[in-house]
N, C-alpha and C. Protein backbone atom coordinates (compact mmCIF):
# COMPACT_ATOMS: atom_id res chain seq x y z
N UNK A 1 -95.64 45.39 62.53
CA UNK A 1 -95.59 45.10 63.96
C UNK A 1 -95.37 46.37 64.80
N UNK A 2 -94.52 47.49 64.14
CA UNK A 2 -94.63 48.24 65.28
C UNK A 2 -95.70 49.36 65.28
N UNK A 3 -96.24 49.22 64.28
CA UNK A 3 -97.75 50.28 65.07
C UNK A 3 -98.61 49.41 65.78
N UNK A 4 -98.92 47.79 66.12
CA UNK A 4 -99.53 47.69 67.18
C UNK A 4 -98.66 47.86 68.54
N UNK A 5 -97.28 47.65 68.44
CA UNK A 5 -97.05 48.01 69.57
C UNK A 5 -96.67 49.45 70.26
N UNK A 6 -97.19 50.44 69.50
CA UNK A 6 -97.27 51.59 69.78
C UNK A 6 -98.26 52.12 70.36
N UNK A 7 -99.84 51.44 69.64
CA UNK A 7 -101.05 51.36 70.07
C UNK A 7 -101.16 50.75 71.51
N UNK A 8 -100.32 49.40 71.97
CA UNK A 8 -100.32 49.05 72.91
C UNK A 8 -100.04 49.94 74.42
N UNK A 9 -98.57 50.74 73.29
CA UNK A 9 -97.82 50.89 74.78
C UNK A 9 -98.90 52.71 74.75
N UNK A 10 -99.44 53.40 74.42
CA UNK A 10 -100.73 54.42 74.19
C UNK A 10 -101.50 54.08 75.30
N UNK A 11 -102.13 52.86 74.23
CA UNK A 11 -103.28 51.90 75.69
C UNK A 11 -102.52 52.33 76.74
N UNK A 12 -101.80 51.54 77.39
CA UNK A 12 -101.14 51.23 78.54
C UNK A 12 -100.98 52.44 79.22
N UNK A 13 -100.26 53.48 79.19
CA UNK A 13 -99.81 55.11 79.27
C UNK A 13 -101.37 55.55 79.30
N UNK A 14 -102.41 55.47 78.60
CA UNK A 14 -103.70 56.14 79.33
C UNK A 14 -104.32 55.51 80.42
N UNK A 15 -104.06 54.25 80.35
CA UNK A 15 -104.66 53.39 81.48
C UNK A 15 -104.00 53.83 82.94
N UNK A 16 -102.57 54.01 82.43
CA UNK A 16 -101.93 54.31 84.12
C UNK A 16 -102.51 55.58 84.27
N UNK A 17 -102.29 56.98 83.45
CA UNK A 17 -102.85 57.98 83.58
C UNK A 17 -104.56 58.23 84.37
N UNK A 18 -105.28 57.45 83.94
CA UNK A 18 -106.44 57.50 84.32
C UNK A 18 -106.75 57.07 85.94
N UNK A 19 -106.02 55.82 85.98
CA UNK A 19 -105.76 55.37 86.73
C UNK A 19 -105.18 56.54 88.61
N UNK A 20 -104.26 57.08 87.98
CA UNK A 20 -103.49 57.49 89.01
C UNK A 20 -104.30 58.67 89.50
N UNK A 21 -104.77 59.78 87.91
CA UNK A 21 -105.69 60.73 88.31
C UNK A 21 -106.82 60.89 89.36
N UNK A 22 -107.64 59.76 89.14
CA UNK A 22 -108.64 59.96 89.79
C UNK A 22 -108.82 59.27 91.03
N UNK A 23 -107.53 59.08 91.56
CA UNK A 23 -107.45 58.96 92.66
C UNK A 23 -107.48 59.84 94.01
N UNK A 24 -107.88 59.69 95.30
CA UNK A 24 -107.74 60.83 96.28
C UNK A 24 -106.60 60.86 96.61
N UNK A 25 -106.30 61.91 97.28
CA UNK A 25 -104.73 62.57 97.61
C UNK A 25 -104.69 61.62 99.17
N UNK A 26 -103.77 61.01 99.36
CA UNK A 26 -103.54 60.47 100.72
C UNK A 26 -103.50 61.52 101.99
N UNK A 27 -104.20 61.68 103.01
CA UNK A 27 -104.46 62.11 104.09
C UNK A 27 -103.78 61.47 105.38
N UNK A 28 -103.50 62.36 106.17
CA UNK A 28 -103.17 61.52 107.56
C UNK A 28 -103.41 62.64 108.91
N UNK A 29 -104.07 61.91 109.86
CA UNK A 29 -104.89 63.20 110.95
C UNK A 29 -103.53 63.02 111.23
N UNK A 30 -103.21 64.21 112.05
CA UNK A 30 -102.05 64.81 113.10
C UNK A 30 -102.26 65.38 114.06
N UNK A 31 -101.83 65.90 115.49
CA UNK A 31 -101.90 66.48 116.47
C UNK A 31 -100.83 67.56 116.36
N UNK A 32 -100.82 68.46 116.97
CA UNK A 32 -100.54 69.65 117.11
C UNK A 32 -98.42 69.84 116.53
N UNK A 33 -97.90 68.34 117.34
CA UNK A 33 -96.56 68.43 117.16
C UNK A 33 -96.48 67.31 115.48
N UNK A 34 -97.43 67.09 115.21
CA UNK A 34 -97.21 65.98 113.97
C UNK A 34 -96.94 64.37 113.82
N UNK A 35 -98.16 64.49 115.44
CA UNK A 35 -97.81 62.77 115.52
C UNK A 35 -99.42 62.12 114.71
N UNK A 36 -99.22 60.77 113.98
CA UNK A 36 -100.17 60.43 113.80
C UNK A 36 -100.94 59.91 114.64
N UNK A 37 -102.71 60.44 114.38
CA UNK A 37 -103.47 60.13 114.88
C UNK A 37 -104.67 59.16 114.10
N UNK A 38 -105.54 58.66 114.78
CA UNK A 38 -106.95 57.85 114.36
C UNK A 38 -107.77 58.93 113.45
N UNK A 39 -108.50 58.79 112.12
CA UNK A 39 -108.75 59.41 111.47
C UNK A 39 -109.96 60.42 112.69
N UNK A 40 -110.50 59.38 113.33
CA UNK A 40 -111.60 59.50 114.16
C UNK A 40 -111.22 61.03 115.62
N UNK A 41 -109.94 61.42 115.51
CA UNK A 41 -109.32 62.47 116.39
C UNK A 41 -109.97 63.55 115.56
N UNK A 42 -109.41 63.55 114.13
CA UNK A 42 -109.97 64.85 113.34
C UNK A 42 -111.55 65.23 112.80
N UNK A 43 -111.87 64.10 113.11
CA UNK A 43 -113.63 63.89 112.82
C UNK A 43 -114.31 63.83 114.04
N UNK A 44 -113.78 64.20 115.06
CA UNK A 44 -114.84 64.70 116.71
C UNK A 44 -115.51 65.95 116.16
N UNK A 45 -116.73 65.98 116.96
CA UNK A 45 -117.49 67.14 116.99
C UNK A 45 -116.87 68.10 117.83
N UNK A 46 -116.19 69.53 117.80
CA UNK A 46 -115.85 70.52 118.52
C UNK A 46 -114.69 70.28 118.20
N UNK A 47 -113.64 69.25 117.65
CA UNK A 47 -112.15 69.28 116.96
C UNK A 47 -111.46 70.66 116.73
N UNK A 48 -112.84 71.70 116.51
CA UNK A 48 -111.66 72.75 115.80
C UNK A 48 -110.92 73.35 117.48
N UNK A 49 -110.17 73.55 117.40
CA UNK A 49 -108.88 74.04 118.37
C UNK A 49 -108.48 72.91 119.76
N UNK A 50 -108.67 71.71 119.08
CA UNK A 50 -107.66 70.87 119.90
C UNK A 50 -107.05 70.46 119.00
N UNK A 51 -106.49 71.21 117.88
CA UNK A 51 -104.45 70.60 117.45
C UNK A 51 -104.45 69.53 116.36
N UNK A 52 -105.94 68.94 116.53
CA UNK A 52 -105.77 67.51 115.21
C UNK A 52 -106.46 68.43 114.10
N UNK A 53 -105.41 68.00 112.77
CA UNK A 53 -105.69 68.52 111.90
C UNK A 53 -104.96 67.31 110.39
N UNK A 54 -105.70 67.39 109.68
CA UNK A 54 -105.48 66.29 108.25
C UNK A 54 -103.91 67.02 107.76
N UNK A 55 -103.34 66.30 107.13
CA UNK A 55 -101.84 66.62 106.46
C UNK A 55 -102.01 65.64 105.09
N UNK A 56 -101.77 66.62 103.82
CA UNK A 56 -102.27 65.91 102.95
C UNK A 56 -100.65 65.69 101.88
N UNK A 57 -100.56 64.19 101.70
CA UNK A 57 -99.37 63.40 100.69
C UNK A 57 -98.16 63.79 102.07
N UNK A 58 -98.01 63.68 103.24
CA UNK A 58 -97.22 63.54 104.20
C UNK A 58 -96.70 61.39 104.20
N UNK A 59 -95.69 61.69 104.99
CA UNK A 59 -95.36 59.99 104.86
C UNK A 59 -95.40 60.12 106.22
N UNK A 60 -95.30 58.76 106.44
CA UNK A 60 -94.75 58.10 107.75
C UNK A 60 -94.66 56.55 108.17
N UNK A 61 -94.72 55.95 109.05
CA UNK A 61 -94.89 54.59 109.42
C UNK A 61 -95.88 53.77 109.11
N UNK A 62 -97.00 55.03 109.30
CA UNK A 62 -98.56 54.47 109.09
C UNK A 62 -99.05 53.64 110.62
N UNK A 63 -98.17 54.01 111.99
CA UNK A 63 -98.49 53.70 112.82
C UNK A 63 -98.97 54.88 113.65
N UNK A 64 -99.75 54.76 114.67
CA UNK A 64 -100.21 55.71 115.52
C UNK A 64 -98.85 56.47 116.66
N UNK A 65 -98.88 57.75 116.48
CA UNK A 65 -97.75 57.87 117.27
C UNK A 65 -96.78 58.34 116.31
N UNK A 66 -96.45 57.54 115.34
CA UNK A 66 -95.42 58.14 114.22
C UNK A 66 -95.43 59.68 114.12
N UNK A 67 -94.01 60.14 113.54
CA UNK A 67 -94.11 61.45 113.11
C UNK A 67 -94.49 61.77 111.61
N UNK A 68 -95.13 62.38 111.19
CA UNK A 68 -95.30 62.62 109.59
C UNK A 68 -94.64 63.51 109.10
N UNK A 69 -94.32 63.20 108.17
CA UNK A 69 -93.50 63.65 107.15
C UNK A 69 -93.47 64.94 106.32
N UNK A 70 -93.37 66.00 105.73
CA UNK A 70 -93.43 66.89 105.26
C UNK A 70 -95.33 66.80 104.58
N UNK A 71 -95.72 67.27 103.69
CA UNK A 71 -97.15 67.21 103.09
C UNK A 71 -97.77 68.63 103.78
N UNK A 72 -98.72 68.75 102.87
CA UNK A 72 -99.21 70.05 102.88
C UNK A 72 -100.34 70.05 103.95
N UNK A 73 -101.21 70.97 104.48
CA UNK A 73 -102.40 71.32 105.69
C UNK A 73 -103.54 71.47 104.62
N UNK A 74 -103.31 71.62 102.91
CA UNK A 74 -104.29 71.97 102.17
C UNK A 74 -104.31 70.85 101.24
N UNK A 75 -105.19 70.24 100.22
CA UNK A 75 -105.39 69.21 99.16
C UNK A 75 -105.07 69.99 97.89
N UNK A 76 -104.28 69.13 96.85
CA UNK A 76 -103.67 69.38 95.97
C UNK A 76 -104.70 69.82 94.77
N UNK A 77 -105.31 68.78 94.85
CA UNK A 77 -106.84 68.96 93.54
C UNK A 77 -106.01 68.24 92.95
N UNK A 78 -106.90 67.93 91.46
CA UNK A 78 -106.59 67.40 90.24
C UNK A 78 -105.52 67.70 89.53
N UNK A 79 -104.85 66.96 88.63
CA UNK A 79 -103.73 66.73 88.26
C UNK A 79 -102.28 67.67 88.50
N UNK A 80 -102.64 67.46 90.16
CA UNK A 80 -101.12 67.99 90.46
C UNK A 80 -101.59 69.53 91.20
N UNK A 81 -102.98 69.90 90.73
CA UNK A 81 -103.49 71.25 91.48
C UNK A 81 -102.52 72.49 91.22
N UNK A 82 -101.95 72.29 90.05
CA UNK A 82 -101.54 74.04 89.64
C UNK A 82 -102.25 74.51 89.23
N UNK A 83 -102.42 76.06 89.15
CA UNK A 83 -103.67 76.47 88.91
C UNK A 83 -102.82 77.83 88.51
N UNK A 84 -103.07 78.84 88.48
CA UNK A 84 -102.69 80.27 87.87
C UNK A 84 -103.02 81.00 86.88
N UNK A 85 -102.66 81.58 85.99
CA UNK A 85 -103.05 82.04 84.69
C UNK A 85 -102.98 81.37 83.43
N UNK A 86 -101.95 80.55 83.60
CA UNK A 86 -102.06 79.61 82.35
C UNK A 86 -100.64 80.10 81.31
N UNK A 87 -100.02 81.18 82.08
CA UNK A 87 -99.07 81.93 81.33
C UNK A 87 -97.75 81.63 81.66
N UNK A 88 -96.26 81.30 81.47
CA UNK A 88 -95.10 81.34 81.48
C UNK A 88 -94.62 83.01 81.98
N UNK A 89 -93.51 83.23 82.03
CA UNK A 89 -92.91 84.10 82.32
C UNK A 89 -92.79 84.75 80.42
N UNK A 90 -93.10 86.60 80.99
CA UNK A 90 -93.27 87.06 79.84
C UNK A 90 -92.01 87.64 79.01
N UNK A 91 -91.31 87.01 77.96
CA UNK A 91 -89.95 87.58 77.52
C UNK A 91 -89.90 88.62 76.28
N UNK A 92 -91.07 89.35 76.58
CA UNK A 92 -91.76 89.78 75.52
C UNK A 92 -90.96 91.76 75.33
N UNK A 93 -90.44 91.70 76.59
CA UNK A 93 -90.01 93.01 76.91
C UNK A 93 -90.92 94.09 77.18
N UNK A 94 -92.13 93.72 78.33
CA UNK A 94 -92.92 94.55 78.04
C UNK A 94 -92.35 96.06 79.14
């Protein structure tokens, strides 16, 4: 019995994984002081330098007007969007 339920709980753990990955990063337009706006503020033609700009994994009310929450001006990418050399810190004594 317990290697199917090991197999199960595997299943399960790739399913959420897959699941969560390929999802998009939540977005929310903002105006200049960080109030939410209509997606449709940041998608005008000539937008660039009137102040609305996307804020990406920010929280808030989810009402118009709200303030948002911390979140980045840039998108994370795929799984989590670290990116670098691929290397740890070197204790190698070089």
């Amino acid at each position: 019995m317990r290697k199917s339920r090991e197999v199960k709980l595997t299943v399960l753990a790739a399913v959420a994984l897959s699941m969560t990955a390929c999802r998009t990063e939540h977005r929310d337009c903002v105006d200049a002081q960080g109030h939410l706006h209509p997606d449709s503020a940041c998608q005008t033609t000539g937008a660039a330098g009137s102040g609305y700009h996307y804020i990406y994994g920010g929280s808030s009310g989810g009402h118009v007007g709200d303030y948002v929450l911390g979140g980045s001006t840039t998108p994370r990418g795929g799984f989590g969007g670290f990116g670098g050399d691929g290397g740890g810190d070197s204790a190698g004594g070089e």
